[in-house]
PDB file of N, CA and C in Angstrom:
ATOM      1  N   UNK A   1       0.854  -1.186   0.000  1.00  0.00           N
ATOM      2  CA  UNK A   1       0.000   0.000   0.000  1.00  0.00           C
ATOM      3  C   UNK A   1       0.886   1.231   0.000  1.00  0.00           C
ATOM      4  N   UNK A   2       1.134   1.745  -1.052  1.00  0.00           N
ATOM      5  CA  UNK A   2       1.549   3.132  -1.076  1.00  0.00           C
ATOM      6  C   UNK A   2       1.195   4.468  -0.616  1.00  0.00           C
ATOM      7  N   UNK A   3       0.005   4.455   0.017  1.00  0.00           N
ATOM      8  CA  UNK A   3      -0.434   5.467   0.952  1.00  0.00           C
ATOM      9  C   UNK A   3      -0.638   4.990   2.587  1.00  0.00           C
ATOM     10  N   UNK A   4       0.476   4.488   3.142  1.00  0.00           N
ATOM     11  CA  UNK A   4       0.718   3.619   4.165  1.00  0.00           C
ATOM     12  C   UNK A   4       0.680   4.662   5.606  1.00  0.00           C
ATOM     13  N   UNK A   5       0.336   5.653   5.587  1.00  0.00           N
ATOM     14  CA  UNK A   5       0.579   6.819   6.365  1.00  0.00           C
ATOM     15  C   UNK A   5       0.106   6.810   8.253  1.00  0.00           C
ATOM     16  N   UNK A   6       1.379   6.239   8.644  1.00  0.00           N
ATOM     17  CA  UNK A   6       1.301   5.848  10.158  1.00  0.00           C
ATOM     18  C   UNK A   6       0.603   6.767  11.174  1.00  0.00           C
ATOM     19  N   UNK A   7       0.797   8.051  10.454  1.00  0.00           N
ATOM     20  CA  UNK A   7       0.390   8.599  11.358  1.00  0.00           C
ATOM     21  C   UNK A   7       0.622  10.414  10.792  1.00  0.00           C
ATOM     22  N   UNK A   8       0.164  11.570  11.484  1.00  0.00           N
ATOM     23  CA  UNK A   8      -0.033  12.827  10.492  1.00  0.00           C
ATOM     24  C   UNK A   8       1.292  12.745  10.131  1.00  0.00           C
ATOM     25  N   UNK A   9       1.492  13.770   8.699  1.00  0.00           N
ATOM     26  CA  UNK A   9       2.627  14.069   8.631  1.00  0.00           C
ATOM     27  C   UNK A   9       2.598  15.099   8.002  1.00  0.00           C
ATOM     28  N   UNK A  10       1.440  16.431   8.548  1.00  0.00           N
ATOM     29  CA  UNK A  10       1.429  17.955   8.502  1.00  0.00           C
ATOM     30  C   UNK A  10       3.197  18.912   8.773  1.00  0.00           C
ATOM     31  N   UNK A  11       3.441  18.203   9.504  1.00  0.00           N
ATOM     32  CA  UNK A  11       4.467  18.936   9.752  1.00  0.00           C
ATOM     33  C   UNK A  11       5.828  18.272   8.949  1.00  0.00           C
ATOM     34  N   UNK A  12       6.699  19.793   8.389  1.00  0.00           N
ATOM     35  CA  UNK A  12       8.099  19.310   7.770  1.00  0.00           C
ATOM     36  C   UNK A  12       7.539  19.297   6.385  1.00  0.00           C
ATOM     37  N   UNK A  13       8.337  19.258   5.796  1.00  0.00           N
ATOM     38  CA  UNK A  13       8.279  19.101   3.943  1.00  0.00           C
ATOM     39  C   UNK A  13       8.650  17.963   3.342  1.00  0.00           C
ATOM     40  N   UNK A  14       7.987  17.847   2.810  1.00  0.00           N
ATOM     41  CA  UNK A  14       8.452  16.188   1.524  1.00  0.00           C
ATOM     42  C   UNK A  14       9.614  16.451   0.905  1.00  0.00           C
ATOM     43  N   UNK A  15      10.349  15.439   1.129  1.00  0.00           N
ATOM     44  CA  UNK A  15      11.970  15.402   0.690  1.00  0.00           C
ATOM     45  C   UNK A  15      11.633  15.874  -1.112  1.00  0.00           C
ATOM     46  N   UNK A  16      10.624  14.940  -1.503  1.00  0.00           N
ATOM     47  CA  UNK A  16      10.287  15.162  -3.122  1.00  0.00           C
ATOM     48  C   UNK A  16      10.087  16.795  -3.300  1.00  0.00           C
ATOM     49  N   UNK A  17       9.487  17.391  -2.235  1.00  0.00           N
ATOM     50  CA  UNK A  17       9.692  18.710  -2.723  1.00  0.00           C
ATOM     51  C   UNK A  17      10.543  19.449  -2.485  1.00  0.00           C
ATOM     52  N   UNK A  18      11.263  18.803  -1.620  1.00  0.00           N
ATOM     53  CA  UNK A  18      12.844  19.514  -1.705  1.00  0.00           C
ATOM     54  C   UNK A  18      13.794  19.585  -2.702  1.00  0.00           C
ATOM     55  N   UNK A  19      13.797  18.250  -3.432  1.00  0.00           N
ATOM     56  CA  UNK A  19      14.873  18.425  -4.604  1.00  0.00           C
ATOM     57  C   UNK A  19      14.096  18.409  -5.868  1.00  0.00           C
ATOM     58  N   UNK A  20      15.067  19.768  -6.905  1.00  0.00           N
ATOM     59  CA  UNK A  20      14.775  20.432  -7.787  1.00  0.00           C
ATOM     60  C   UNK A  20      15.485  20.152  -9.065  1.00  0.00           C
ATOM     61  N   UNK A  21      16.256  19.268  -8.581  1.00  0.00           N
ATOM     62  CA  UNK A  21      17.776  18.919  -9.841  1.00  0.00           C
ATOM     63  C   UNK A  21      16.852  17.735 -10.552  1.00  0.00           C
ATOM     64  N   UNK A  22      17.882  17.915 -12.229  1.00  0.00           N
ATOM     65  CA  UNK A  22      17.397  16.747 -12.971  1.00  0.00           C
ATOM     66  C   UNK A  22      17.465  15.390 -12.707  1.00  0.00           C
ATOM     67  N   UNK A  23      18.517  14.991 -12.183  1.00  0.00           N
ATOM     68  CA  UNK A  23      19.118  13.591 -11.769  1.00  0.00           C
ATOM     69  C   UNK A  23      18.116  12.874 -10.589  1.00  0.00           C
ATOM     70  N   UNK A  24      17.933  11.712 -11.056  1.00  0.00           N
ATOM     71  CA  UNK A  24      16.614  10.688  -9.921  1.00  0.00           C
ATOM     72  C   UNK A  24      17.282  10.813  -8.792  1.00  0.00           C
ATOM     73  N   UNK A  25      16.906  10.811  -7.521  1.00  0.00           N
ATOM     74  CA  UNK A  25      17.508  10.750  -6.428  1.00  0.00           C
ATOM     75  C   UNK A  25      16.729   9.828  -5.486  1.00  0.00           C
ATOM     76  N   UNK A  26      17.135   8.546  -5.097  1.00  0.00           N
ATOM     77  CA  UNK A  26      16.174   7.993  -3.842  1.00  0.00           C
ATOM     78  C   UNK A  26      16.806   7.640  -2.498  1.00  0.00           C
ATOM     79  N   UNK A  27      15.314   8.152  -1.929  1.00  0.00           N
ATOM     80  CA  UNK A  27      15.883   8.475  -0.411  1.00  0.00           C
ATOM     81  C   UNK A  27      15.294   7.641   0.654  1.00  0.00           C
ATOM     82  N   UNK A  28      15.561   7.836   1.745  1.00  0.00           N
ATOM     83  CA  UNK A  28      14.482   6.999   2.405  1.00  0.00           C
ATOM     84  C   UNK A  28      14.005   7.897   3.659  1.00  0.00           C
ATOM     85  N   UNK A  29      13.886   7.614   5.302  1.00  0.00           N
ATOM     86  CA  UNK A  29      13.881   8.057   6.401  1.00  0.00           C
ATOM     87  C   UNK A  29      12.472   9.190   6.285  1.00  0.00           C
ATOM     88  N   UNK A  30      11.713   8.513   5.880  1.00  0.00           N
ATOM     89  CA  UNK A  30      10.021   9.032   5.578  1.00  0.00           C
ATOM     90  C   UNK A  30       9.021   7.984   5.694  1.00  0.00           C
ATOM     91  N   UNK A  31       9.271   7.490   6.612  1.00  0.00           N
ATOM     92  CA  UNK A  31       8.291   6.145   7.206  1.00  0.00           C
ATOM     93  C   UNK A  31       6.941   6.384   6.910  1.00  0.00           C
ATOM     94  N   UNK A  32       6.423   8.021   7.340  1.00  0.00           N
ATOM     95  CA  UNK A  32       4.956   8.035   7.886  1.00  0.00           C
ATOM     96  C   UNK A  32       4.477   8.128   6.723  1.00  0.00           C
ATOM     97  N   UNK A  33       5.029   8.685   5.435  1.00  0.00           N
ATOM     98  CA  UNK A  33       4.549   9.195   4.339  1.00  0.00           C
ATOM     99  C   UNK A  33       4.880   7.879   3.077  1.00  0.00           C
ATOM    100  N   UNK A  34       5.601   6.474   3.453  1.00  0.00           N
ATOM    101  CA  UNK A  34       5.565   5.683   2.965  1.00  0.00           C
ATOM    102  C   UNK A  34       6.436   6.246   1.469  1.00  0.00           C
ATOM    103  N   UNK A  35       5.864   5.034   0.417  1.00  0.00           N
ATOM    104  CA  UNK A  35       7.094   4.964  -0.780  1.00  0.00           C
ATOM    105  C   UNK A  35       6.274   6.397  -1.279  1.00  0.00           C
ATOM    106  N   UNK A  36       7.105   7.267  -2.022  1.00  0.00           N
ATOM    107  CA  UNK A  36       6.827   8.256  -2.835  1.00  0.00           C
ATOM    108  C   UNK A  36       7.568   8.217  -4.188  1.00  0.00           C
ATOM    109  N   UNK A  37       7.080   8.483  -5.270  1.00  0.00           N
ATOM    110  CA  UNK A  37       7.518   8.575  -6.713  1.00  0.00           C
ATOM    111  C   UNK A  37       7.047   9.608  -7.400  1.00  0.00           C
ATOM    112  N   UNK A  38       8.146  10.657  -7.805  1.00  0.00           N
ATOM    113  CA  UNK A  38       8.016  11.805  -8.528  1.00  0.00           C
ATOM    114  C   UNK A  38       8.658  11.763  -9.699  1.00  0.00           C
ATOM    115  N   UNK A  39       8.745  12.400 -11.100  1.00  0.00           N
ATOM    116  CA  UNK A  39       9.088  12.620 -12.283  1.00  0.00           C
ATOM    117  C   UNK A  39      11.065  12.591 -12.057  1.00  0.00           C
ATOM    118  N   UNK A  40      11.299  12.774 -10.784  1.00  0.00           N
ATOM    119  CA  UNK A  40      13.002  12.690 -10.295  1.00  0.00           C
ATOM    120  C   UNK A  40      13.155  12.845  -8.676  1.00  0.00           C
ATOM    121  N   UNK A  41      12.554  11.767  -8.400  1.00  0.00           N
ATOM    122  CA  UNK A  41      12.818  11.615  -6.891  1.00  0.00           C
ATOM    123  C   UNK A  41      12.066   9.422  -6.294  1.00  0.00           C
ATOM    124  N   UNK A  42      12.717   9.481  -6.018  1.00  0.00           N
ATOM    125  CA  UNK A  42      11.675   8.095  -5.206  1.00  0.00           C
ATOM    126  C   UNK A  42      12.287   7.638  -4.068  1.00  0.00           C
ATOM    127  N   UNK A  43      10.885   7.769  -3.501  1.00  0.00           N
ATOM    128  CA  UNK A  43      11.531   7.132  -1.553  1.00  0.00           C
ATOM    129  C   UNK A  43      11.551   6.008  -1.164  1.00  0.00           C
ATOM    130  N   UNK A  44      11.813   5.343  -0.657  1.00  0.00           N
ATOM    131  CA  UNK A  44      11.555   4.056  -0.643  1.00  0.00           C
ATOM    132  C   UNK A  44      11.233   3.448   0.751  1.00  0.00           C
ATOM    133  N   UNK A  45      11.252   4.737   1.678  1.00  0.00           N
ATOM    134  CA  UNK A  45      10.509   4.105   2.936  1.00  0.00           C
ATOM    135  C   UNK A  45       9.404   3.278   3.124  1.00  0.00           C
ATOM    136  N   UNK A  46       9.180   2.112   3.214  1.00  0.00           N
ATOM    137  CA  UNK A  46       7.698   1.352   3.414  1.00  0.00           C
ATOM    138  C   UNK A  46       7.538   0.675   5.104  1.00  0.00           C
ATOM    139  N   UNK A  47       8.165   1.762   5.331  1.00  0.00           N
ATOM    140  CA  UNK A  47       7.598   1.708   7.220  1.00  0.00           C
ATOM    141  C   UNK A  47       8.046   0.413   7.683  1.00  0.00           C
ATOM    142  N   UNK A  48       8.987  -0.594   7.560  1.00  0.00           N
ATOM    143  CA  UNK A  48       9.337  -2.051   7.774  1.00  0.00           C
ATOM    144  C   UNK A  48       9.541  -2.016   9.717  1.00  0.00           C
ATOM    145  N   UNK A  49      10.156  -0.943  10.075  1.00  0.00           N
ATOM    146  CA  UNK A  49      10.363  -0.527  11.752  1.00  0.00           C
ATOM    147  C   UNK A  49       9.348  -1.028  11.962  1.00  0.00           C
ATOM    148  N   UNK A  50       7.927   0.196  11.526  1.00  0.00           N
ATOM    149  CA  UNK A  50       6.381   0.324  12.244  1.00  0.00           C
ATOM    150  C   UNK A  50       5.472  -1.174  11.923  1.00  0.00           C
ATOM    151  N   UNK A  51       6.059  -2.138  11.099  1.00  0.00           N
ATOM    152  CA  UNK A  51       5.216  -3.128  10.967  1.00  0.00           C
ATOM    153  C   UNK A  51       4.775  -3.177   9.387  1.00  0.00           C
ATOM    154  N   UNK A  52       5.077  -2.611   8.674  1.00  0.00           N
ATOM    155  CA  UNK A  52       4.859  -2.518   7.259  1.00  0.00           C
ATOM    156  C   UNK A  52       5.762  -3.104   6.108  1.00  0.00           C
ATOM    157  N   UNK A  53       6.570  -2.975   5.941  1.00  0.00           N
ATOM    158  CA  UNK A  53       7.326  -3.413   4.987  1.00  0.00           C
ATOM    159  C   UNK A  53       8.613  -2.952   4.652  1.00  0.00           C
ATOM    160  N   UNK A  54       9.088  -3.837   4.093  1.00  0.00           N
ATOM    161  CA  UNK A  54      10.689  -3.152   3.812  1.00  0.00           C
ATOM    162  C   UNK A  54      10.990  -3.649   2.192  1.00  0.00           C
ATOM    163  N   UNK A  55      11.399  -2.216   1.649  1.00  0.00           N
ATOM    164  CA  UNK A  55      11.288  -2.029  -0.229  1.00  0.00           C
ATOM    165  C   UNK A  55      13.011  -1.545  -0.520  1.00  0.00           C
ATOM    166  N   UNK A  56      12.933  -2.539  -1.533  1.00  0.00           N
ATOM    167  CA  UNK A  56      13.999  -1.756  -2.593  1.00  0.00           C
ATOM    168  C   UNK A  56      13.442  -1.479  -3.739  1.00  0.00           C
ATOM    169  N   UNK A  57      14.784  -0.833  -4.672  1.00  0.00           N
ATOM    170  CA  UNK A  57      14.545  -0.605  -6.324  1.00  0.00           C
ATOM    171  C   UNK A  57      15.290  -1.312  -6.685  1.00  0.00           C
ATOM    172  N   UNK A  58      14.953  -1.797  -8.207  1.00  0.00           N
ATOM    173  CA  UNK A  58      16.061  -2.015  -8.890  1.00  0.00           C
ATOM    174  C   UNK A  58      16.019  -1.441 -10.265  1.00  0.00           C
ATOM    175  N   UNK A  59      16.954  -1.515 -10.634  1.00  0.00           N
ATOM    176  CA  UNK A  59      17.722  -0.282 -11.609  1.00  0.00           C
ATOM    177  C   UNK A  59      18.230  -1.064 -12.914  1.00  0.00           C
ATOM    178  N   UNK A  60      17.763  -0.670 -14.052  1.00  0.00           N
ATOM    179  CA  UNK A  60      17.921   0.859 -14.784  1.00  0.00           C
ATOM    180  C   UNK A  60      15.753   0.893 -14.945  1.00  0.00           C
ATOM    181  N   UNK A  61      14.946  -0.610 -14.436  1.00  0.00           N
ATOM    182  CA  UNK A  61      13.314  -0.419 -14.764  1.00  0.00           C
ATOM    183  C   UNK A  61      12.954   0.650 -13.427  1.00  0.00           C
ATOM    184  N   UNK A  62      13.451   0.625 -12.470  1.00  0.00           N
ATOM    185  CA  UNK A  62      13.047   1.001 -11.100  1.00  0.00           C
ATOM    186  C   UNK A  62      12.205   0.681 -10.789  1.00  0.00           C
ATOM    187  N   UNK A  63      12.122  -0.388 -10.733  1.00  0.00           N
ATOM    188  CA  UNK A  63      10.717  -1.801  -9.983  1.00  0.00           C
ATOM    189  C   UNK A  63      11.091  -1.921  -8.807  1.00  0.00           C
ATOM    190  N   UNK A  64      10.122  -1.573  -8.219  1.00  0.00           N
ATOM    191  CA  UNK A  64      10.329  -1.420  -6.740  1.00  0.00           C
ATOM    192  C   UNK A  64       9.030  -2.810  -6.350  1.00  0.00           C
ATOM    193  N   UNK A  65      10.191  -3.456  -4.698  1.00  0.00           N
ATOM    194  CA  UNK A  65       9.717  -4.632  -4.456  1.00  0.00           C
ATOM    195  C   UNK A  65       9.877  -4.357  -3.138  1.00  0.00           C
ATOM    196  N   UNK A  66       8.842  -5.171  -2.516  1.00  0.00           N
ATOM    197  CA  UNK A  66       8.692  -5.254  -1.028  1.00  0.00           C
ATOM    198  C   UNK A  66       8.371  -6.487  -0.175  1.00  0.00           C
ATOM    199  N   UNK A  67       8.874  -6.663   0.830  1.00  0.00           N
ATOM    200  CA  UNK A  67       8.336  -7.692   1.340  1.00  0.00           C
ATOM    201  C   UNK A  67       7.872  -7.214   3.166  1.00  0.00           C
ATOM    202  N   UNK A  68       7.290  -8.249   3.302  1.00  0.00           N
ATOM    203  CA  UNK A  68       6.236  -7.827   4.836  1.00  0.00           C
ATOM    204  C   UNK A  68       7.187  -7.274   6.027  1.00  0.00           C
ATOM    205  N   UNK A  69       7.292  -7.145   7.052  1.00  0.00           N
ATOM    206  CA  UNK A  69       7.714  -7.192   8.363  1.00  0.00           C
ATOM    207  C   UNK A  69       7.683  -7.718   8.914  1.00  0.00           C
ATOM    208  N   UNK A  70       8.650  -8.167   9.744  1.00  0.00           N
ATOM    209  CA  UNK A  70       8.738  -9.431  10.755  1.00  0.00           C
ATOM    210  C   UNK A  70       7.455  -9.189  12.155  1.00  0.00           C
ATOM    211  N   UNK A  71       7.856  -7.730  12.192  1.00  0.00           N
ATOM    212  CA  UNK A  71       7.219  -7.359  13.417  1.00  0.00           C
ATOM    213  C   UNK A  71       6.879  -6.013  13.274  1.00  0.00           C
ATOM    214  N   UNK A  72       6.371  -5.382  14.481  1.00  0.00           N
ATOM    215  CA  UNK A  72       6.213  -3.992  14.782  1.00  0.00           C
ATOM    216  C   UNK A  72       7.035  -3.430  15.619  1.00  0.00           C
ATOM    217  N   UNK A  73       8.237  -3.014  15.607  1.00  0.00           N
ATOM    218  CA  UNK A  73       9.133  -3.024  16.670  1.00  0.00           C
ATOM    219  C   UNK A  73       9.263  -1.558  17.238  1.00  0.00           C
ATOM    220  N   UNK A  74       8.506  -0.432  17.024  1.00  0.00           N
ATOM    221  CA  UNK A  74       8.068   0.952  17.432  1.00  0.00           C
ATOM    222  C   UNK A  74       7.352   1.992  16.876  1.00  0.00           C
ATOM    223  N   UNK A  75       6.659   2.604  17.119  1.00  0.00           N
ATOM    224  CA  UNK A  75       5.231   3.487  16.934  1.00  0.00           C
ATOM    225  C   UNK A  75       5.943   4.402  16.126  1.00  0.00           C
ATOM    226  N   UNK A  76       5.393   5.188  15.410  1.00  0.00           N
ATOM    227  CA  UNK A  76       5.829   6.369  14.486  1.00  0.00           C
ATOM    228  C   UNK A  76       5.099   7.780  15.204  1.00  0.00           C
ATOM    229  N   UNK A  77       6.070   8.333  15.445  1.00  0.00           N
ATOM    230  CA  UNK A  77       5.522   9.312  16.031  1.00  0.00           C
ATOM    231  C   UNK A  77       6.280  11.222  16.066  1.00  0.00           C
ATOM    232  N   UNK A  78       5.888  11.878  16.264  1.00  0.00           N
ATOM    233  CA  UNK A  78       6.393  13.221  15.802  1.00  0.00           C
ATOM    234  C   UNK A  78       6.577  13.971  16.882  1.00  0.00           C
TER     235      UNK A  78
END
């Protein structure tokens, strides 16, 4: 689920709208806001800590794959 959103995440700015450069850049450490994919950006956080999942890419299709969580091993919180 790509709109995996643990919990608000009103506050702070989306890394995707932080970067402005041509070159793809993927990031992660955005748990609450889960995987994100922009025209040159992709996150790949899928919350695996909070009980959700843990994703890579792979490269040059950028097929992104995930598999479950073992556990829930701490709350997401702000």
């Amino acid at each position: 689920d790509n709109n995996m959103a643990i919990e608000s995440t009103k506050f702070g700015d989306k890394w995707s709208n932080l970067w402005t450069g041509e070159e793809t850049i993927i990031y992660g450490h955005d748990a609450c806001r889960g995987i994100q994919i922009t025209h040159n950006s992709i996150g790949i956080d899928s919350a695996c800590l909070y009980g959700k999942s843990l994703s890579c890419i792979i490269y040059p299709n950028k097929e992104i794959y995930s598999v479950p969580s073992l556990a829930n091993y701490t709350s997401c919180s702000k």
